[in-house]
Protein backbone atom coordinates (compact mmCIF):
# COMPACT_ATOMS: atom_id res chain seq x y z
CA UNK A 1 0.00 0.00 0.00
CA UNK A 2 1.25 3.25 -1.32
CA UNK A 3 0.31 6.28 1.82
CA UNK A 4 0.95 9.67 1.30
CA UNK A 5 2.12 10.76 4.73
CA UNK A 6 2.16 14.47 3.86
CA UNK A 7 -0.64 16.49 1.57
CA UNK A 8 -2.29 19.44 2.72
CA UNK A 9 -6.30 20.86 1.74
CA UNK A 10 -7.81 23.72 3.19
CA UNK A 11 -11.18 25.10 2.99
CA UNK A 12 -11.95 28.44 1.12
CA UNK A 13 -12.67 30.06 3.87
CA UNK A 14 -9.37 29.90 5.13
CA UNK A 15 -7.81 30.00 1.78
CA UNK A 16 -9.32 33.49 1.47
CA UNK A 17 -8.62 34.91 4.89
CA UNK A 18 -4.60 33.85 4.26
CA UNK A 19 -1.95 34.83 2.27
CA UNK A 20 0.02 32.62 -0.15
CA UNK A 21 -2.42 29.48 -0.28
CA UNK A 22 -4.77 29.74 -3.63
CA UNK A 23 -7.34 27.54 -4.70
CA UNK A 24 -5.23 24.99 -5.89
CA UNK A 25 -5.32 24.02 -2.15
CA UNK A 26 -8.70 23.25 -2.19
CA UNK A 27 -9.38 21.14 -4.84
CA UNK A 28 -9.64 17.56 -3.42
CA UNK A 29 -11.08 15.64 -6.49
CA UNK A 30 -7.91 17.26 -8.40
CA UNK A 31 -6.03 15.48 -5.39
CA UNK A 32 -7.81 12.22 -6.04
CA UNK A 33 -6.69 11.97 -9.72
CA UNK A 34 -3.12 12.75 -9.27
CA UNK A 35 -3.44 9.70 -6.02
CA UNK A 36 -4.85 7.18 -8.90
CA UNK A 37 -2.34 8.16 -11.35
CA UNK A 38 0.62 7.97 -9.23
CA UNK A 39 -0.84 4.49 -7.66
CA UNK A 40 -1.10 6.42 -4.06
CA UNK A 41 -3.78 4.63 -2.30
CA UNK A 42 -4.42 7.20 0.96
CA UNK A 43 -3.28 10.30 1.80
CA UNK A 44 -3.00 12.29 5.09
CA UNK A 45 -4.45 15.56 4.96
CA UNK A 46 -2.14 17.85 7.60
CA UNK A 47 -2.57 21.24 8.52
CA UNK A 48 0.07 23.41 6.78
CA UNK A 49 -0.03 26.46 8.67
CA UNK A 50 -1.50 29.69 7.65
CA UNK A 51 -1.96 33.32 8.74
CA UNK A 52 -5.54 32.78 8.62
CA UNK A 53 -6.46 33.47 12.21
CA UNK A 54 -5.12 36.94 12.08
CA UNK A 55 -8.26 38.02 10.11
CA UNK A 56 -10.50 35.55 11.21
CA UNK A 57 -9.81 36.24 15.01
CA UNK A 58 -8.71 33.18 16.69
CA UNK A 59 -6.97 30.07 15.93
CA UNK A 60 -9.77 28.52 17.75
CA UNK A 61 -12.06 29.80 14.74
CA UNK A 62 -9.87 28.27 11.99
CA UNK A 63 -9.75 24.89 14.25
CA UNK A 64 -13.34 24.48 13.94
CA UNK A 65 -13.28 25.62 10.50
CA UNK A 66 -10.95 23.20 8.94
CA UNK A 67 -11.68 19.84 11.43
CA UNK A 68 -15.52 20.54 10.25
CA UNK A 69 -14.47 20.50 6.72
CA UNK A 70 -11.88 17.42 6.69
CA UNK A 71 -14.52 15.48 8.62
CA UNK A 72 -17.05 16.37 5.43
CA UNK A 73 -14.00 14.82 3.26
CA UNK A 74 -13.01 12.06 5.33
CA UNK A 75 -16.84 10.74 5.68
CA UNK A 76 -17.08 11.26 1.67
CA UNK A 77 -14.06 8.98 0.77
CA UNK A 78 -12.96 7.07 4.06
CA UNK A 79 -10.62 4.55 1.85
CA UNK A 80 -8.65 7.43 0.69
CA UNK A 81 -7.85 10.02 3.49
CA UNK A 82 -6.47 9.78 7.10
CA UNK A 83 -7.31 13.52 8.75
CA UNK A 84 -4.86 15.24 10.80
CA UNK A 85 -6.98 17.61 13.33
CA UNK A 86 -5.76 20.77 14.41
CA UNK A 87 -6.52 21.97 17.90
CA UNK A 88 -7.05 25.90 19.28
CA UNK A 89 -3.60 26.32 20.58
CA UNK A 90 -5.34 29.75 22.14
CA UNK A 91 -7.49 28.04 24.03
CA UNK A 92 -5.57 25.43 26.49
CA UNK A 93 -8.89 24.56 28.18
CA UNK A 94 -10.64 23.47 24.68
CA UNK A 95 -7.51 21.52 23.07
CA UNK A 96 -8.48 18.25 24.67
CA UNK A 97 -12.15 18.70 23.91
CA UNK A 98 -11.68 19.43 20.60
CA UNK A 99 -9.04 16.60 20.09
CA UNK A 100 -11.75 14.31 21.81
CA UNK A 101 -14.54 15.53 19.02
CA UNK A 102 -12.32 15.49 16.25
CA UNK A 103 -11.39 11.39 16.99
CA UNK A 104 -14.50 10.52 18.04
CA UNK A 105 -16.94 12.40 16.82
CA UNK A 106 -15.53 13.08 13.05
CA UNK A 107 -13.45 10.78 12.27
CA UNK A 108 -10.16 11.67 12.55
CA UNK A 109 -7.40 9.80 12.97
CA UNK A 110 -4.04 11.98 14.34
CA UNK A 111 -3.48 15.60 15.49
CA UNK A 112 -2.01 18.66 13.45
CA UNK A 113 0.60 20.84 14.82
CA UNK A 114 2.95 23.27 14.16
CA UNK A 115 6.58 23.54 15.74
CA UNK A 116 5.32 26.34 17.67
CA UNK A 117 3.32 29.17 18.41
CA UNK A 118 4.00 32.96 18.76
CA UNK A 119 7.58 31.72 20.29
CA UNK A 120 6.01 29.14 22.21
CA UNK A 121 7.02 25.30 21.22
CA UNK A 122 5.84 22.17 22.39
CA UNK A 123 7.03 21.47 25.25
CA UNK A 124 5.22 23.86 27.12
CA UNK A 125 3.27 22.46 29.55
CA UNK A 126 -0.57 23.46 27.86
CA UNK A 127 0.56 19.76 25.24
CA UNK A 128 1.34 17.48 28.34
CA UNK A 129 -2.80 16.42 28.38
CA UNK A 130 -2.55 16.34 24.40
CA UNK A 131 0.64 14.19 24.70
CA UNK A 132 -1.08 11.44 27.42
CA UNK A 133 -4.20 11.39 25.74
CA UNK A 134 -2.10 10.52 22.18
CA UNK A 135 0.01 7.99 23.95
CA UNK A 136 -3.36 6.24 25.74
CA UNK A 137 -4.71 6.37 22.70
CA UNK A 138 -2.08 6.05 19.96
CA UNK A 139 -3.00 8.53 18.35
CA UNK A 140 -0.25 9.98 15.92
CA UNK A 141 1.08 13.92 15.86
CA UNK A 142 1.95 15.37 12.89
CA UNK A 143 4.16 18.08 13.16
CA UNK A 144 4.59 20.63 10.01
CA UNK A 145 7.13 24.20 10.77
CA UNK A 146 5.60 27.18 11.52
CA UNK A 147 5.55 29.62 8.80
CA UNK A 148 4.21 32.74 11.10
CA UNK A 149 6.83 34.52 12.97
CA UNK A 150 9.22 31.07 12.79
CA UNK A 151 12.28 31.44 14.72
CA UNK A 152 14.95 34.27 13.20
CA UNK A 153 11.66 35.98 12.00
CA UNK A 154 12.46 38.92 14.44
CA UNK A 155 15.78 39.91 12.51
CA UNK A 156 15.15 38.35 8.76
CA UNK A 157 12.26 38.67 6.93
CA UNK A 158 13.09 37.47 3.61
CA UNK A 159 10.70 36.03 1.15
CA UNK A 160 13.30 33.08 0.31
CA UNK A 161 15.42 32.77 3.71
CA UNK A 162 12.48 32.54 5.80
CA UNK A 163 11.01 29.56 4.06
CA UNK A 164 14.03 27.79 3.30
CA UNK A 165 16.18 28.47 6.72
CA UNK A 166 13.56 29.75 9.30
CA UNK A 167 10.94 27.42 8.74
CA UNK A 168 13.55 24.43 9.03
CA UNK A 169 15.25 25.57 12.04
CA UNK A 170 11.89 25.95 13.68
CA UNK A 171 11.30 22.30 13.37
CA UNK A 172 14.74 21.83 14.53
CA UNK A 173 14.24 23.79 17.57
CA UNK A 174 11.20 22.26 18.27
CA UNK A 175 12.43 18.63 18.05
CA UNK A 176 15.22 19.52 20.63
CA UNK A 177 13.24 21.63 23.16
CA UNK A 178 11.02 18.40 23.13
CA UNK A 179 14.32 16.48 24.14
CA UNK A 180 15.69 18.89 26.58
CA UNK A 181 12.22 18.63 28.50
CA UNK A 182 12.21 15.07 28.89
CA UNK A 183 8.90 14.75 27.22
CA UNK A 184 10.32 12.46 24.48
CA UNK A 185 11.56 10.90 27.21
CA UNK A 186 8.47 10.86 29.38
CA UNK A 187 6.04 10.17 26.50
CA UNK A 188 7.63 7.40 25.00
CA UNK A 189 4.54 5.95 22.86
CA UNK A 190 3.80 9.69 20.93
CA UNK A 191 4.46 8.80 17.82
CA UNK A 192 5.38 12.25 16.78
CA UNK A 193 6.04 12.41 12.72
CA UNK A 194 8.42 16.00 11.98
CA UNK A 195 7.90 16.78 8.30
CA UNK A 196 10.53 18.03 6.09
CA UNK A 197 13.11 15.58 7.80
CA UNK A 198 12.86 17.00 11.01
CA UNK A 199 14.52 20.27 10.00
CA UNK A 200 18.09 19.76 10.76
CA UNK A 201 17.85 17.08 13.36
CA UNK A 202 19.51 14.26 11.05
CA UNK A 203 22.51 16.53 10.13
CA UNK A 204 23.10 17.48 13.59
CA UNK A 205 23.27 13.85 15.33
CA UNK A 206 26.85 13.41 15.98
CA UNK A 207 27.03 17.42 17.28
CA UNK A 208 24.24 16.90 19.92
CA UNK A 209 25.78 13.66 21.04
CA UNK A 210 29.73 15.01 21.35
CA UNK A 211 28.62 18.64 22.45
CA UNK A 212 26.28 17.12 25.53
CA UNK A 213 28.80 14.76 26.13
CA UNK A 214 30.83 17.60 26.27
CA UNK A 215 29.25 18.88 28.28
CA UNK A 216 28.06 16.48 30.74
CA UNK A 217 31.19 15.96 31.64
CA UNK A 218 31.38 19.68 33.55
CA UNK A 219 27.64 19.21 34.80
CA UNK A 220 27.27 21.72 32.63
CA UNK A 221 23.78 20.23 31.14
CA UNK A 222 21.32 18.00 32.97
CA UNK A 223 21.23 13.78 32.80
CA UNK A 224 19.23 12.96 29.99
CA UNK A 225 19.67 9.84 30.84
CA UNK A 226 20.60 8.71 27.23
CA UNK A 227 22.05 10.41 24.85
CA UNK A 228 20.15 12.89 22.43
CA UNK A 229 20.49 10.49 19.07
CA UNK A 230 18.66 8.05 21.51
CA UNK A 231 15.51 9.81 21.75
CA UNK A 232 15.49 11.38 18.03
CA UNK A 233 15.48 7.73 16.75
CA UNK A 234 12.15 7.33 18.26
CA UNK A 235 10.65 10.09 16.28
CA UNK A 236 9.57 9.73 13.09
CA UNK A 237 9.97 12.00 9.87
CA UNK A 238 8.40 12.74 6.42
CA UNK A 239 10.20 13.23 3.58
CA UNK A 240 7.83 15.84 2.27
CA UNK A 241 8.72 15.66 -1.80
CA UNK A 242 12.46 15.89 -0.72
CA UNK A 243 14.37 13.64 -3.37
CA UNK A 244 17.80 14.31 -2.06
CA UNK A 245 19.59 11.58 -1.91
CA UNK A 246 21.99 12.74 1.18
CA UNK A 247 19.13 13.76 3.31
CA UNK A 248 17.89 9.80 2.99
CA UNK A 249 21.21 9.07 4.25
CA UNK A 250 21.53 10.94 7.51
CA UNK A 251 17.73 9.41 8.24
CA UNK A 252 18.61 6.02 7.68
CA UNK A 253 21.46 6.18 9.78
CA UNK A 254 20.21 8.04 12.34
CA UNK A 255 16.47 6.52 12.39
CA UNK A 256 16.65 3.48 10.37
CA UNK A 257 14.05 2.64 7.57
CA UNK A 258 11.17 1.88 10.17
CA UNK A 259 10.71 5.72 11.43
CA UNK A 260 10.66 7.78 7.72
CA UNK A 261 7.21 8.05 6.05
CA UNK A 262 7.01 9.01 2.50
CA UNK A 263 5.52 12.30 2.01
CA UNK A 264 4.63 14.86 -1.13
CA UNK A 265 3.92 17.63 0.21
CA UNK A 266 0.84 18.06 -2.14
CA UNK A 267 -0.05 20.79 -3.71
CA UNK A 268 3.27 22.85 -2.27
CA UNK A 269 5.19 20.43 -4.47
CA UNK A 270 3.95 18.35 -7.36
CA UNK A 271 6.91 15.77 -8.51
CA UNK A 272 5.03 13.15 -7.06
CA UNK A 273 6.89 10.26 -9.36
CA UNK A 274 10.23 11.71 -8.56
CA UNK A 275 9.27 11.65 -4.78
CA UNK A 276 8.58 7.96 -4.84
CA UNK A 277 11.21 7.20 -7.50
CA UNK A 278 13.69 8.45 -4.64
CA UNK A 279 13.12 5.96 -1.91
CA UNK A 280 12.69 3.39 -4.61
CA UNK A 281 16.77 4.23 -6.28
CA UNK A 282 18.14 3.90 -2.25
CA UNK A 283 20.39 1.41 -1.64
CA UNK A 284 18.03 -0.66 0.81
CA UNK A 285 15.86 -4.14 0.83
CA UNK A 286 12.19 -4.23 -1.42
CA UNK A 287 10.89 -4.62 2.25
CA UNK A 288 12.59 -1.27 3.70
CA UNK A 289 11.04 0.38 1.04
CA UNK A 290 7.79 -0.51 0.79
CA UNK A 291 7.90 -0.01 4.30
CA UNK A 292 9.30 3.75 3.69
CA UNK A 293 6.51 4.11 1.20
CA UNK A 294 3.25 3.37 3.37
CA UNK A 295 4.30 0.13 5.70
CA UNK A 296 5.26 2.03 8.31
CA UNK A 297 2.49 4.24 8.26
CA UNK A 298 -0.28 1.50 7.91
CA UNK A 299 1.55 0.02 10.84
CA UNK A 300 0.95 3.40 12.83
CA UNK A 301 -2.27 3.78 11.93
CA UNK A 302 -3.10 -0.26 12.47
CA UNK A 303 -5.20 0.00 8.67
C-alpha cells in the first residue's frame, strides 16, 4: 500500500482569509486523480499552517473551520484520506475537547501541529494532556514548521530565507526543546512524525551527542539519561517531496528505515513520481522500502 504521509487541503474560507495558499489548495477531487495516477492509495491531509487566524480572530475559529471541513472529506471517501486535526492552541482549556470531538466524533485519525506558536514550542506544559491522551490512545502527531513569525523571523524577513532556513530551524528547535524537557523521554509511545526531515535534526546527530557529552562531563547540562540520538530515533519523519539523496542518508542512519514516512507535500510540491522514485533508487531491501513508502504508516495507523 502506497500512503501519502504528507498532503495538505484547506477550505476556502481559510484559503481566502490567508496569504500565499490559492485555490489549488482546495481542490480535493484534483487530489484524487493525481493519487490514482501515481498508484497512491491514501493520503493524510495535515494542517500546513496559515496566517488565517489573524483576520478571522482566533486560531480557535480556523480549528473548527478546517476539522468541520476534513470530517465532510473524510466521511465522503474514508478509503482514501487519514485527517490530521488541528486543535485551538489559544485556548488550552478546549484543546483536549476538541481533540476528543475530532477522533470521536468526526473521524479523525491523528493531530495537526505546528513547531510552535507565537515563540512558544511544544514542550510547554498546555501539550502534556494532548501528549497522554495521544500515547493512551495512539494517536499519531503530525508536526509541520511554523511559517508565522518562525524562529529568526524577528531579525530576517526574507521572502526566500524565511522559508528555506527559518521554517527548518523551527522544526529543529522544536524537536530539541522536546528532548531537553524530557517529554520524548516521558512520552515514550507519541508517535510524533516532523515533516521536512525533522529540519536539521539528522545533520546534527553526531554534534548533539559530542557537544552534551561535552558537556556532561562539567555538569554543565542536565542527565538525559541517554544520549540525544537516543531519543530522536524514536521520532519519526516525512520526507515531504524531498528527493535528495543525502538527506535519505543521515535518516537512515540516524532513524533506520522503520521511522521515515514518505511524504509529497501536495499541492506545495507536485513531482510526485520523482518523490517515490527516490526511496525506490536507495540502496536498501524491497521490504525497507515498501515499508518507507506506506508500511510504516499502515503500521501506525493499524489500517
Amino acid at each position: 500500500m502506497l500512503i501519502d504521509a504528507h498532503s495538505h487541503w484547506l477550505p476556502l474560507d481559510i484559503i481566502t482569509n490567508a496569504h500565499f495558499f490559492h485555490k489549488g489548495w482546495g481542490e480535493i477531487e484534483t487530489q484524487l486523480k493525481v493519487m490514482d495516477e501515481a498508484g497512491i492509495d491514501r493520503a493524510v491531509l495535515s494542517y500546513p499552517t496559515t496566517d488565517a487566524h489573524l483576520k478571522l480572530g482566533s486560531i480557535s475559529q480556523v480549528a473548527h473551520i478546517y476539522n468541520d471541513n476534513v470530517a465532510k472529506i473524510l466521511k465522503a471517501y474514508p478509503e482514501r484520506f487519514i485527517g490530521a486535526a488541528i486543535l485551538p492552541v489559544d485556548n488550552s482549556y478546549d484543546m483536549l475537547e476538541e481533540l476528543r470531538r475530532a477522533i470521536n466524533e468526526l473521524g479523525f485519525k491523528a493531530i495537526s501541529l505546528g513547531s510552535s506558536y507565537n515563540g512558544i514550542y511544544l514542550d510547554d506544559k498546555m501539550f502534556l494532556p494532548i501528549y497522554k491522551e495521544a500515547q493512551e490512545k495512539n494517536i499519531p502527531v503530525f508536526v509541520h514548521a511554523q511559517i508565522v513569525n518562525p524562529i529568526g523571523f524577528e531579525r530576517v524577513k526574507d521572502p526566500l530565507l524565511t522559508p528555506v532556513v527559518e521554517y527548518v530551524f523551527d522544526t529543529t528547535i522544536s524537536i530539541g526543546k522536546l528532548l531537553m524537557s524530557d517529554i520524548l523521554r516521558q512520552y515514550p509511545k507519541v508517535k510524533f512524525i516532523f515533516a521536512h526531515f525533522g529540519g536539521a535534526i539528522c545533520y546534527l546527530k553526531q554534534r548533539f551527542d559530542t557537544t552534551y557529552q561535552m558537556l556532561r562531563e562539567m555538569n554543565f547540562v542536565k542527565d538525559l539519561q541517554g544520549l540525544p540520538s537516543d531519543y530522536f530515533k524514536n521520532i519519526y519523519v516525512d520526507t515531504s517531496g524531498d528527493t535528495t539523496k543525502a538527506n535519505f542518508l543521515l535518516a537512515l542512519e540516524l532513524m533506520g528505515p522503520e521511522h521515515i514516512l514518505w511524504g509529497s507535500d501536495w499541492p506545495a510540491k507536485q513531482d510526485i513520481a520523482n518523490g517515490i522514485k527516490a526511496v525506490s533508487d536507495l540502496d536498501i531491501s524491497q521490504e525497507d522500502k515498501q515499508n518507507i513508502l506506506g508500511g510504516n504508516l499502515e503500521k501506525l495507523f493499524v489500517l
